[in-house]
Protein backbone atom coordinates (compact mmCIF):
# COMPACT_ATOMS: atom_id res chain seq x y z
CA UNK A 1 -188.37 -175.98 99.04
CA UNK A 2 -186.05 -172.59 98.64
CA UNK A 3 -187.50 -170.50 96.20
CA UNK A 4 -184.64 -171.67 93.74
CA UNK A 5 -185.66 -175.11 93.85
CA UNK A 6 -189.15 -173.68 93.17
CA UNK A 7 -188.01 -171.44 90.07
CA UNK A 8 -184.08 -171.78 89.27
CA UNK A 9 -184.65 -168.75 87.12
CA UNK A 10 -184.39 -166.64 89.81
CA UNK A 11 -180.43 -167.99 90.18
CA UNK A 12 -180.14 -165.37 86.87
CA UNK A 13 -179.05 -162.31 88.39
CA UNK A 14 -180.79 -159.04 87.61
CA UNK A 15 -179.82 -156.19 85.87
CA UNK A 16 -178.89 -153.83 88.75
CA UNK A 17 -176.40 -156.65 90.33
CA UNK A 18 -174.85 -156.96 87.06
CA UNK A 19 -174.35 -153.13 86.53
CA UNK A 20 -172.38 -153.19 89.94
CA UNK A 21 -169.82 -156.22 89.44
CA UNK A 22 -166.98 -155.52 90.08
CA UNK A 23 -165.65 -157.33 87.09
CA UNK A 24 -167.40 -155.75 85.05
CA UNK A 25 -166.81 -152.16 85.46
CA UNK A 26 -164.31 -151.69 83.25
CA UNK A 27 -167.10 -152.93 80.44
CA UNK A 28 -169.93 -150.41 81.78
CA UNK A 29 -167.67 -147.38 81.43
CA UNK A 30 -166.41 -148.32 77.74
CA UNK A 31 -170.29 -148.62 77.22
CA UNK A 32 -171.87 -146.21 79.20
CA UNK A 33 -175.06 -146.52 81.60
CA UNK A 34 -177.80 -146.32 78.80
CA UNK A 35 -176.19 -148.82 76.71
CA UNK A 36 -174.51 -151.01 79.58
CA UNK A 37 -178.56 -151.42 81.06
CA UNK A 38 -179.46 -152.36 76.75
CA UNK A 39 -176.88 -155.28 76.62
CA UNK A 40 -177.98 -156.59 79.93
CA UNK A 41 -181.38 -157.02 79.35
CA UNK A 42 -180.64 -158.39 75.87
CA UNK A 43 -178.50 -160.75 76.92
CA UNK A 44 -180.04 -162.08 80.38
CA UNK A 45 -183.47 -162.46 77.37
CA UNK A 46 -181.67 -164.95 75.49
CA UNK A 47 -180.69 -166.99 78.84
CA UNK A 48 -184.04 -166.84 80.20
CA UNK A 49 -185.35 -167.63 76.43
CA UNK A 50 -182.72 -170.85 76.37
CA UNK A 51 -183.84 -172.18 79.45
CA UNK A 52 -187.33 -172.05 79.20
CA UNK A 53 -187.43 -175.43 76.60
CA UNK A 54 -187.74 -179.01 78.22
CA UNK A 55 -187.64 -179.13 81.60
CA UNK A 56 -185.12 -181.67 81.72
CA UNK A 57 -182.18 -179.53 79.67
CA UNK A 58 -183.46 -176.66 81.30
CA UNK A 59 -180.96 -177.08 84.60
CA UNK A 60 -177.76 -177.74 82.60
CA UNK A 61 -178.68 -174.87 79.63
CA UNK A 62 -179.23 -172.27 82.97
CA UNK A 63 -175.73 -173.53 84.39
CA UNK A 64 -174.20 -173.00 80.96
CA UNK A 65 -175.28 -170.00 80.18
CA UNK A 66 -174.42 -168.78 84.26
CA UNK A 67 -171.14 -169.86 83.27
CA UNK A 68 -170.73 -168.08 80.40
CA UNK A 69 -172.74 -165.23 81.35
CA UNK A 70 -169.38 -162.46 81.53
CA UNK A 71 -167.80 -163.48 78.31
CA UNK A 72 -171.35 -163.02 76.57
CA UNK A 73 -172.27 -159.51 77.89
CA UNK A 74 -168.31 -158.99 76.92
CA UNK A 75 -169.39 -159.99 73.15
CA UNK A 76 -172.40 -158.66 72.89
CA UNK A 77 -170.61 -155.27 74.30
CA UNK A 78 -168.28 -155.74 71.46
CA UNK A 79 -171.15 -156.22 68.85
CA UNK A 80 -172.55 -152.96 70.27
CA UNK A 81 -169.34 -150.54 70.43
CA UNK A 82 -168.51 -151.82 66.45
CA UNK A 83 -169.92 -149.27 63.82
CA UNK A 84 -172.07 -150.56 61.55
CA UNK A 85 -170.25 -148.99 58.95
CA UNK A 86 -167.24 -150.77 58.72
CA UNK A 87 -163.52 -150.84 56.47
CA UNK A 88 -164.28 -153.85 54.21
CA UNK A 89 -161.23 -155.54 52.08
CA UNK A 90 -162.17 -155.50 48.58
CA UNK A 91 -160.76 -158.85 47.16
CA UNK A 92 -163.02 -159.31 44.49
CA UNK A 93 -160.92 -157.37 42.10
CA UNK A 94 -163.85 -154.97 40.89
CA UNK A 95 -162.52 -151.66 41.15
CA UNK A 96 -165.41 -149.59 41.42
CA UNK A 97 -168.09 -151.51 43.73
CA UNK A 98 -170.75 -149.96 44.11
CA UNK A 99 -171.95 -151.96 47.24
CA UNK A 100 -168.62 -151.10 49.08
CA UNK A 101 -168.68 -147.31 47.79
CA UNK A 102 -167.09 -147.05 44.96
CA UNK A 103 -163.88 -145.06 44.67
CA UNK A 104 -161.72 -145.10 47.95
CA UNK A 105 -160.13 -141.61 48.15
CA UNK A 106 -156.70 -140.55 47.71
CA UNK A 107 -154.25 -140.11 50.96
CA UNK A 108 -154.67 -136.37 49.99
CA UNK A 109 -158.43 -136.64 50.07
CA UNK A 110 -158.81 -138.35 53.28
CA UNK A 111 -156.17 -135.82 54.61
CA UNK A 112 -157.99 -132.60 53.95
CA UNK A 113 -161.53 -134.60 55.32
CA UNK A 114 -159.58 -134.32 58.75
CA UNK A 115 -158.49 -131.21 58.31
CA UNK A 116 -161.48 -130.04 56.82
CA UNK A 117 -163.58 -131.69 59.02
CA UNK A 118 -162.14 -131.05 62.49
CA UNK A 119 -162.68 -127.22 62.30
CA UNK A 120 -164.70 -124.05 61.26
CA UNK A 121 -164.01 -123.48 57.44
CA UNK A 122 -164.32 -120.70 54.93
CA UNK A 123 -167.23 -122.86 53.50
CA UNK A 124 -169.49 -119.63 52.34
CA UNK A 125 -167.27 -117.04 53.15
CA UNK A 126 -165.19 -114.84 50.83
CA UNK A 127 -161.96 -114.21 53.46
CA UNK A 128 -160.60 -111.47 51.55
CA UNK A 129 -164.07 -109.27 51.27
CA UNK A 130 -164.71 -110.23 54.79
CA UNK A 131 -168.23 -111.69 53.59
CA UNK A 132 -170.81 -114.50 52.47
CA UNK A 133 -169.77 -116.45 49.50
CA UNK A 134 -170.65 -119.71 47.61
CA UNK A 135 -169.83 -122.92 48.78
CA UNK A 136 -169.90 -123.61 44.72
CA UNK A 137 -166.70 -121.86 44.33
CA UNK A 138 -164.34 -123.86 45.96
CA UNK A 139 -164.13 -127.09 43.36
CA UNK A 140 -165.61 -124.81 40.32
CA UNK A 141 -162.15 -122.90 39.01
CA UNK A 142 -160.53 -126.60 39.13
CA UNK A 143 -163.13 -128.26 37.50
CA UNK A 144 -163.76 -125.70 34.94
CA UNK A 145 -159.55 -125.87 34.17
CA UNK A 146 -160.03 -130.02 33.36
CA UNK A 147 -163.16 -129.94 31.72
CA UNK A 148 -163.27 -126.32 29.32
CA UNK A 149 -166.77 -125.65 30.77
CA UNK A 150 -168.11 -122.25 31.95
CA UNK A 151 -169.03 -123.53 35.48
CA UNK A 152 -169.60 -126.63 37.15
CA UNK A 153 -172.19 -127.16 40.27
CA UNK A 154 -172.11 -129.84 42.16
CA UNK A 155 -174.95 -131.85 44.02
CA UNK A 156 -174.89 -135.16 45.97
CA UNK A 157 -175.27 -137.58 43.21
CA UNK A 158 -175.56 -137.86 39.59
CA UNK A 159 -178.85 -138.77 39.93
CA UNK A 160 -179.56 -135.29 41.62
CA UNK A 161 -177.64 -133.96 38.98
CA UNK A 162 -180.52 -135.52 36.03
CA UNK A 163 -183.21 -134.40 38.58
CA UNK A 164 -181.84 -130.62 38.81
CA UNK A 165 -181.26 -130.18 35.39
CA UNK A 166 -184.54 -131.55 34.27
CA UNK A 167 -186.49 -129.51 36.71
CA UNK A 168 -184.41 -126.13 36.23
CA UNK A 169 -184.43 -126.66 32.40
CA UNK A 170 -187.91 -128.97 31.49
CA UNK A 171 -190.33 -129.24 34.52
CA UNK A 172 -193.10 -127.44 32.02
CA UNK A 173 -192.58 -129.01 28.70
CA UNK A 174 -190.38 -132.21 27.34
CA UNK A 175 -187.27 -134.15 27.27
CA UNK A 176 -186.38 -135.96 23.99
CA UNK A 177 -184.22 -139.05 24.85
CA UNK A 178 -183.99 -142.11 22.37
CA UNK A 179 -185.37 -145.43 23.30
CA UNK A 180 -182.22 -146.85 23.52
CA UNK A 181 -180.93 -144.70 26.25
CA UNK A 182 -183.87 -145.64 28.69
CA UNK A 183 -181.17 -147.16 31.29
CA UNK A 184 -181.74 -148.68 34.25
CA UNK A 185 -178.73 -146.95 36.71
CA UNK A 186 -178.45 -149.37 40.03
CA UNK A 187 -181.23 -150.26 42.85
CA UNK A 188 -184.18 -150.20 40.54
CA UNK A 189 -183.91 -146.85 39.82
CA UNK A 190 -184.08 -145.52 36.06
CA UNK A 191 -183.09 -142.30 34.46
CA UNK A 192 -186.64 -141.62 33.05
CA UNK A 193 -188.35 -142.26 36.40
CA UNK A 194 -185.63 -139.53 38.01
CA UNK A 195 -186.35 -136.90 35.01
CA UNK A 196 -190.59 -137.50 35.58
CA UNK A 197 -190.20 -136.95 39.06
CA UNK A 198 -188.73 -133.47 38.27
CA UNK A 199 -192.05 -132.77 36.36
CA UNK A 200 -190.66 -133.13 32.91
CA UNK A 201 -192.34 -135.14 29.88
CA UNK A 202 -190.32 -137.55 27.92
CA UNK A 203 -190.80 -137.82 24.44
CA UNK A 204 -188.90 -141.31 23.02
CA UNK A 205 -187.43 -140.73 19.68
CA UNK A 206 -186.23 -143.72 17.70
CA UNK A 207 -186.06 -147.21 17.94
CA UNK A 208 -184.20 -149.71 21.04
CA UNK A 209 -181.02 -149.82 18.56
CA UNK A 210 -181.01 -147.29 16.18
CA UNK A 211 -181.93 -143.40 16.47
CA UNK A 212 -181.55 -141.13 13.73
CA UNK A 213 -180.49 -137.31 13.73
CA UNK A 214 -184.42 -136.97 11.99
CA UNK A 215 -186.33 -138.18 14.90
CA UNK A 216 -185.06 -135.94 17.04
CA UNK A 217 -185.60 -133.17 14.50
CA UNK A 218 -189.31 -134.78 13.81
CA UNK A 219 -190.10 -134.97 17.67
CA UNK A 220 -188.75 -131.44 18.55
CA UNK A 221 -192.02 -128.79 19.02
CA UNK A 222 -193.20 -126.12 20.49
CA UNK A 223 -193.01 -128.13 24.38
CA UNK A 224 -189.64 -129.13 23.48
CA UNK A 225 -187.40 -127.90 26.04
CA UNK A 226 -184.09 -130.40 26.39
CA UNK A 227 -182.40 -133.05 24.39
CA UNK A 228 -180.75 -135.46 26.41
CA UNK A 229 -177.97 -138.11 25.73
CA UNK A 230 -177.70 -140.63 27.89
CA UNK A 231 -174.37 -142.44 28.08
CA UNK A 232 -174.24 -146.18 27.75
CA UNK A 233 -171.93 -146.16 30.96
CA UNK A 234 -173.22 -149.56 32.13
CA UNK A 235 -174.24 -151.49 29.28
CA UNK A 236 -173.67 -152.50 25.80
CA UNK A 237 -175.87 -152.42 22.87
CA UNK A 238 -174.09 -154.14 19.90
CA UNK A 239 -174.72 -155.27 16.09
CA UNK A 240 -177.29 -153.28 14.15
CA UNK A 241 -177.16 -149.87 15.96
CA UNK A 242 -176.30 -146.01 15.46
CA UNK A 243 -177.15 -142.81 17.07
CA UNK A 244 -176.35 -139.35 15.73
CA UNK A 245 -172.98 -137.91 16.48
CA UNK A 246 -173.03 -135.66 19.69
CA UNK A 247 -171.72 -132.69 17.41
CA UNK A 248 -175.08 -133.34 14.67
CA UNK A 249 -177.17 -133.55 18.40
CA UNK A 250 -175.32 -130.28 19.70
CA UNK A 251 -176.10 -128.52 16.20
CA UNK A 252 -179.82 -129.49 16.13
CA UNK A 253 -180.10 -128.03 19.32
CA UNK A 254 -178.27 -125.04 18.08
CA UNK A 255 -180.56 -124.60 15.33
CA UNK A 256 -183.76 -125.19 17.48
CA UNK A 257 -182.32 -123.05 20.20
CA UNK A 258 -182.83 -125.67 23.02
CA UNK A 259 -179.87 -126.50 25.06
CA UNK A 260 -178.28 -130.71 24.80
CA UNK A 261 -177.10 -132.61 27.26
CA UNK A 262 -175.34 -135.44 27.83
CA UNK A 263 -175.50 -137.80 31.40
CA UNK A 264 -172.14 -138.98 30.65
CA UNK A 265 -172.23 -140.91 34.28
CA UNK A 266 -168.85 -142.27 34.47
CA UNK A 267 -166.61 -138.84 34.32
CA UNK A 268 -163.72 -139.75 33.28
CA UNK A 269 -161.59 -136.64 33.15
CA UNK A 270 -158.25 -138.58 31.92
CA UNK A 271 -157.50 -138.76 27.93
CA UNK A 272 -157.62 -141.76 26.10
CA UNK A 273 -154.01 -141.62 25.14
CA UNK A 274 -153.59 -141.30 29.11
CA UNK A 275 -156.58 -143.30 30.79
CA UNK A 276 -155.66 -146.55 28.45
CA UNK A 277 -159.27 -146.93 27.31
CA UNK A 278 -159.97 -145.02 23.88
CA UNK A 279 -163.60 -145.91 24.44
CA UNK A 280 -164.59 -143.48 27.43
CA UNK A 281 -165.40 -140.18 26.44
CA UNK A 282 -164.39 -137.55 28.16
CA UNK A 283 -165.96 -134.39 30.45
CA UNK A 284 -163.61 -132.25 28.28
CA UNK A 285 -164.68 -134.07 24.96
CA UNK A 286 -168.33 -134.02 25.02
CA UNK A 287 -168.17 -130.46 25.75
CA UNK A 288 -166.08 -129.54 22.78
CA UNK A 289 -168.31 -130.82 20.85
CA UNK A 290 -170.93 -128.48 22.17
CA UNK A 291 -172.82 -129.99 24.64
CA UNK A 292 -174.51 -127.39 27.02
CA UNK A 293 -174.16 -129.29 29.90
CA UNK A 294 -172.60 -132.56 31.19
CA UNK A 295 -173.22 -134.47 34.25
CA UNK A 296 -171.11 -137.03 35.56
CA UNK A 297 -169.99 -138.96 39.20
CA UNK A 298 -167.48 -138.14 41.38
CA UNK A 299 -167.11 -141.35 42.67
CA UNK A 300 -166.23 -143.35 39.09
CA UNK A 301 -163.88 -142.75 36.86
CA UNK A 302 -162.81 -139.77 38.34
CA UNK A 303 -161.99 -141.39 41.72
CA UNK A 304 -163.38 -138.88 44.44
CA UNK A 305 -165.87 -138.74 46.93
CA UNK A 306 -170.05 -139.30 45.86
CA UNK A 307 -171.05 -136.67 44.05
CA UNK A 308 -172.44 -135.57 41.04
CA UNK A 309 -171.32 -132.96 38.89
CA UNK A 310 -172.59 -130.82 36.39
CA UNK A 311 -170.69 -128.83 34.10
CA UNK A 312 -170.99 -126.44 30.99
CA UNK A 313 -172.06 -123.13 29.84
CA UNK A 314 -172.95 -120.52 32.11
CA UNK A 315 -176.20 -119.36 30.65
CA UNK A 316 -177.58 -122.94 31.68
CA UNK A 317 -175.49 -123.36 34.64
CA UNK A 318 -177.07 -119.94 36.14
CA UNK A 319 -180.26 -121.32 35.85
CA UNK A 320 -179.91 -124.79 37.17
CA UNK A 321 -177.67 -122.83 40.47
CA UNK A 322 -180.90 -120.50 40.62
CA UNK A 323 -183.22 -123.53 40.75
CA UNK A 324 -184.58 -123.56 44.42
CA UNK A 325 -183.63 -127.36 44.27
CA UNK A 326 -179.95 -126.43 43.97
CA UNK A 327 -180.41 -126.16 48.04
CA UNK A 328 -181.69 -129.53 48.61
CA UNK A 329 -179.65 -131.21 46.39
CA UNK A 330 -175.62 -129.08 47.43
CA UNK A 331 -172.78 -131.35 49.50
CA UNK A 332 -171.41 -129.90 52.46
CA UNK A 333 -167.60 -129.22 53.26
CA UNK A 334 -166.02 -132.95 53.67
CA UNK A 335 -167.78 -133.82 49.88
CA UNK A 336 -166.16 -130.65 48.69
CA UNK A 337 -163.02 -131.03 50.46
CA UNK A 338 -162.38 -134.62 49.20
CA UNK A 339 -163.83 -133.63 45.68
CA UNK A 340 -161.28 -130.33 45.41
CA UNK A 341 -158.11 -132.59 46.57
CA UNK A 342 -158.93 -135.34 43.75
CA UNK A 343 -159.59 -132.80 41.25
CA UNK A 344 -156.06 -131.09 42.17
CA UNK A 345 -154.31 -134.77 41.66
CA UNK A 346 -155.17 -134.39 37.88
CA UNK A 347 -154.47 -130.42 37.58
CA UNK A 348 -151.01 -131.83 38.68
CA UNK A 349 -151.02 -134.54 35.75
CA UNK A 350 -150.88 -136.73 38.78
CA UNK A 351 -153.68 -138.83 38.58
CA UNK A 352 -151.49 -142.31 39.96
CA UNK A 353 -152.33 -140.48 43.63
CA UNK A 354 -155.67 -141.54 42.77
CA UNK A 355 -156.31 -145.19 43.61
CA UNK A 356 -159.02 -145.88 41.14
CA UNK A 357 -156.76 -145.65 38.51
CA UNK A 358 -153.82 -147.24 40.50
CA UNK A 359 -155.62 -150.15 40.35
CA UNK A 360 -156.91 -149.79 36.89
CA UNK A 361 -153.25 -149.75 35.41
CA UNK A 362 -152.24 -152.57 37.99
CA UNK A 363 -148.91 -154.10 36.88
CA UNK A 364 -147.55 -156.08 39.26
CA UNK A 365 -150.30 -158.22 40.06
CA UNK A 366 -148.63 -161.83 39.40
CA UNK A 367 -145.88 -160.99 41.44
CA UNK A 368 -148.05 -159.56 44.47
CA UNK A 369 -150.43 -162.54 43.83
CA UNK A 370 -147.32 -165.32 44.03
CA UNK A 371 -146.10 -163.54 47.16
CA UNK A 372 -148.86 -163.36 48.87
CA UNK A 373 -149.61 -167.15 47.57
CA UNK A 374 -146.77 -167.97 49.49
CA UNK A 375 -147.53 -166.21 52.84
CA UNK A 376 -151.00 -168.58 52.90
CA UNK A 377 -148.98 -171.76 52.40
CA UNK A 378 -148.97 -174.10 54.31
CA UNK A 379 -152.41 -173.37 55.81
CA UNK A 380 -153.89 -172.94 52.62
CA UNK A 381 -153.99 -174.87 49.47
CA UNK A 382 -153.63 -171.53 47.03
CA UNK A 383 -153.11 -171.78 42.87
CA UNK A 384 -152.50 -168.30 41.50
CA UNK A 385 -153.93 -168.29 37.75
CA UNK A 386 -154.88 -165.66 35.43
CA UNK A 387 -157.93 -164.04 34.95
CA UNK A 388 -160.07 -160.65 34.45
CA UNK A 389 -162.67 -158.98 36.32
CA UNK A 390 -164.89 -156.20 35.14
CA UNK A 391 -164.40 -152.63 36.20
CA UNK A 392 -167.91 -152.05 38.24
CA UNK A 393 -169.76 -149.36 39.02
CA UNK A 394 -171.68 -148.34 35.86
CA UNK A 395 -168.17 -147.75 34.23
CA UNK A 396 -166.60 -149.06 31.09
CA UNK A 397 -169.34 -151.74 29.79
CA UNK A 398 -167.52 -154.78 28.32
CA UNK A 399 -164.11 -153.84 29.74
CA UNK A 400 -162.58 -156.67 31.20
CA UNK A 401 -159.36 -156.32 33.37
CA UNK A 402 -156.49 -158.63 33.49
CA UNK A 403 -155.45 -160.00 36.47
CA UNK A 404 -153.74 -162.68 38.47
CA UNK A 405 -156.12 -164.45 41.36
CA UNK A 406 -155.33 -166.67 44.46
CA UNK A 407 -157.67 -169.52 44.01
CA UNK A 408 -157.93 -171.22 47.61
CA UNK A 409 -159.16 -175.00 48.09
CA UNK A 410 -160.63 -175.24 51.09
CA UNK A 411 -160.85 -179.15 52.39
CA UNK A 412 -162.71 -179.12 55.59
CA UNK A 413 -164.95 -176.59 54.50
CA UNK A 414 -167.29 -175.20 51.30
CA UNK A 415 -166.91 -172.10 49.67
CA UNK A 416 -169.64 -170.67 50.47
CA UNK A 417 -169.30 -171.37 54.27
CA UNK A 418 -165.42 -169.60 54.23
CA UNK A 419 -166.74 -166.62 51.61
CA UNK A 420 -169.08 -165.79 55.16
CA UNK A 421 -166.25 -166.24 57.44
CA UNK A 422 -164.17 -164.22 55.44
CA UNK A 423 -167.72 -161.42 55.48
CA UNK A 424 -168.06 -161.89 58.96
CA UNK A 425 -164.11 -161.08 60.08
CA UNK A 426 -162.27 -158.28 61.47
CA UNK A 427 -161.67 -156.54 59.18
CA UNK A 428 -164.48 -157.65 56.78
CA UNK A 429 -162.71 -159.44 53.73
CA UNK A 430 -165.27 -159.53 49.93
CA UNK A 431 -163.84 -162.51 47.90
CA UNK A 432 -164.95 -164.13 44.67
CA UNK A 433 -166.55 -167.57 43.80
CA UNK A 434 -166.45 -169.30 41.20
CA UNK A 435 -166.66 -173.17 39.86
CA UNK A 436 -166.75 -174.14 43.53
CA UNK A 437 -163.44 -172.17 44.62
CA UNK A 438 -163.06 -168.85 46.41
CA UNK A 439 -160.67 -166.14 45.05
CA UNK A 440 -158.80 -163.50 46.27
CA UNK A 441 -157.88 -160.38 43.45
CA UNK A 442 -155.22 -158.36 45.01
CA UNK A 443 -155.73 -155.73 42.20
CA UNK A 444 -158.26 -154.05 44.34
CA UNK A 445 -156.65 -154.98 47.45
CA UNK A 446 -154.14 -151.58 48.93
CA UNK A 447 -150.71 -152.94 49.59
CA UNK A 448 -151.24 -151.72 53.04
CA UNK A 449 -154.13 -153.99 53.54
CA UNK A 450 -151.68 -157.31 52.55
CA UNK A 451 -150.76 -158.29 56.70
CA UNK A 452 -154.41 -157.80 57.87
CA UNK A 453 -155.89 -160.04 54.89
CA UNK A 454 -152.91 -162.52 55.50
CA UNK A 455 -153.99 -162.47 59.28
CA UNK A 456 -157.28 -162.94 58.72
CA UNK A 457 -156.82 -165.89 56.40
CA UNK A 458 -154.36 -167.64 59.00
CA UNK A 459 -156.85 -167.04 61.97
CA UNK A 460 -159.47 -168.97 59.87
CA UNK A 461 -157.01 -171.52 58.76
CA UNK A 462 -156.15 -171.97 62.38
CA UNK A 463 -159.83 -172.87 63.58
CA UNK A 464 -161.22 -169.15 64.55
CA UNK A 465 -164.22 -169.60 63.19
CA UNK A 466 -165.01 -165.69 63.26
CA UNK A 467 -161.68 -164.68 62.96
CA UNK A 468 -162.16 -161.54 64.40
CA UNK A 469 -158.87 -160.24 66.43
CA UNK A 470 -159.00 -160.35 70.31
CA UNK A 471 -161.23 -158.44 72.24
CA UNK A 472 -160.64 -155.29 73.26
CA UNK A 473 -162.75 -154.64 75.36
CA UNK A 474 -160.76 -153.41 79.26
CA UNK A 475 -160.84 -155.85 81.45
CA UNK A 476 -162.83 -158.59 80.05
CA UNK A 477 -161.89 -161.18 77.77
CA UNK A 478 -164.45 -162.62 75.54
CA UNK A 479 -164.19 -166.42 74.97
CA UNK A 480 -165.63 -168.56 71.99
């Protein structure tokens, strides 16, 4: 009996015979030798693993899988080379999502990220003193222009906004925050963990629904250090409530000569004669009506990259840029680059370059929505009907946004099972279910994006269960 016979494992070739097909060359080099040796060994595992079972299938899986052995180190190859972060089509309609990053940036914005970010910059250099600067400087004049503040820092997050300003202003003595501003922001995290892990106290003032001008007066003492207003940015509280005015807050802390500040989150930096939504507050109008300092996103409302922002008057400002934290917590050129080409849409009273608030003030969504209806047809069963969807992303609680969605009615098929297709596709399409049918919102789909959501959808219609586009891969063509 050949050896073979004996063990028809050993028909699996190994990993050094693979490397030098010639068929598969054009594969290795795409991958290189580290990787090309990691697929391999992956993939001849999971034959081995397949034909190891009953003894009787064991023959026929082995043949199979010898068969198919090219396409599958092609795939796997493919699986490998694709970045794991990946251009997803947001057809859910929520404009700011936070699990698929929030705001996408402007053309401008990703144009100056190449720029930027393809060469040396004048990041913390002062060009016409010929020497080292602050990195600060290059977003503050434009921010300070929008907003009326002093200065304006910015840090990664607004979350490392609340834990800079708590630890430059209140790591030895207390915070006074009402009860009903004890928020929950995203991912477990809460604002009154974030301001104890900056070494501050809290002191709650007030009840869950209503706080009174006189508790924070009755709380203030000696330890006192900030008063903080927490914006409901992601939540409503409703019926029987009140808080003080932030002009009685900012006088209080006049008076006890401690400095108030508001986590406004959001940042919307638009009007509410312009934005369309007289509930936001503004940057500009919480600091006319004296907060010391405001800190808000940059990837909300105000449509930029992640970051978070802190603006107001100088004499706080200084301290918080003193703060050894400050260093930790600063974005580097790309964050600033994308954040100082938003900024610059609204200095130009331009803010329709930015595509948050394209989408926002979305107007021709039946008519995209009945076009693109058509374009499914007659692969796809599609209704187009009206409905809303809220804003996302910790913004505008209780907002609900008009729009027009493509219900499909898939027959072969259940939701659920195309909503993962649709996940799982090239590029990566988000839907929306709901009472058993999926939905596609083209508010917060880019007009640009129309063809490769339309090809996705007919690739699925036509049987590609991945519908991912060929491979690409020189020289080999995966199957299946």
């Amino acid at each position: 009996m050949s050896p073979a016979e004996d063990n028809p494992l050993q028909a699996i070739p190994q990993v050094d015979e693979l490397l030098q097909r010639a068929t598969l060359q054009p594969l290795w080099r795409t991958l290189g030798p580290r990787q090309a040796r990691i697929v391999i060994r992956q993939t001849l595992e999971e034959l081995r693993a397949r034909c190891t079972g009953a003894p009787e299938t064991a023959p026929a899986a082995l043949a199979a899988g010898l068969a198919e052995l090219e396409p599958a180190l092609a795939a796997r190859a493919q699986a490998r080379l694709r970045p794991s972060l990946r251009v997803v089509i947001n057809a859910t309609g929520v404009v700011l999502h936070t699990n698929l990053g929030r705001a996408p940036l402007s053309p401008a914005a990703c144009a100056r990220l190449r720029e930027i970010g393809a060469a040396y910059t004048n990041l913390e250099y002062e060009l016409a003193a010929g020497r080292r600067g602050k990195r600060d400087s290059h977003v503050e004049a434009l921010a300070c222009e929008l907003t009326g503040a002093e200065r304006t820092l910015v840090v990664n997050n607004n979350a490392a906004a609340l834990l800079l300003l708590a630890k430059a202003l209140a790591a030895d003595g207390e915070i006074l925050i009402s009860r009903g501003e004890l928020v929950e922001i995203g991912d477990g995290f809460r604002v009154p963990e974030i301001l104890m892990a900056a070494g501050a106290r809290l002191r709650e003032v007030g009840a869950t629904n209503r706080t009174h001008l006189a508790d924070y007066r009755q709380a203030a003492g000696p330890a006192t250090r900030l008063i903080l207003r927490v914006h409901r940015s992601n939540f409503e509280l409703s019926g029987f409530t009140s808080r003080p005015e932030r002009a009685e807050l900012c006088a209080l802390g006049a008076e006890l000569g401690i400095p108030v500040a508001e986590d406004l989150g959001s940042g919307c930096l638009l009007a509410p004669e312009a934005s369309g939504f007289p509930q936001e507050p503004t940057v500009a109008a919480c600091l006319a009506a004296g907060m010391s300092i405001v800190t808000y996103s940059g990837d909300k409302l105000l449509g930029g990259p992640q970051a978070g922002l802190l603006s107001g008057r100088k004499i706080w400002l200084d301290r918080l840029r003193a703060e050894p934290l400050f260093r930790a917590l600063r974005v580097d050129r790309l964050t600033l680059a994308a954040l100082e080409a938003t900024l610059d849409a609204y200095a130009r009273e331009s803010a329709e370059e930015v595509p948050v608030w394209r989408m926002l003030r979305a107007r021709d969504l039946e008519a995209r929505a009945r076009a693109f209806a058509l374009r499914l047809a007659p692969a796809w069963r599609a209704a187009v009907e009206a409905d809303d969807s809220p804003v996302g992303g910790g913004a505008l609680p209780g907002t609900r946004l008009r729009s027009w969605v493509i219900w499909l009615h898939p027959e072969s098929i259940r939701c659920e099972e195309l909503a993962r297709r649709l996940r799982l596709a090239e590029p990566a399409v988000l839907a929306r279910i709901q009472n058993d049918r999926l939905g596609l919102d083209l508010r917060t789909v880019a007009a640009e994006q129309e063809d490769a959501l339309a090809g996705v959808c007919a690739r699925l219609a036509a049987g590609d269960a991945s519908a991912r586009c060929p491979a690409q891969v020189p020289g080999v063509t995966a199957k299946g």
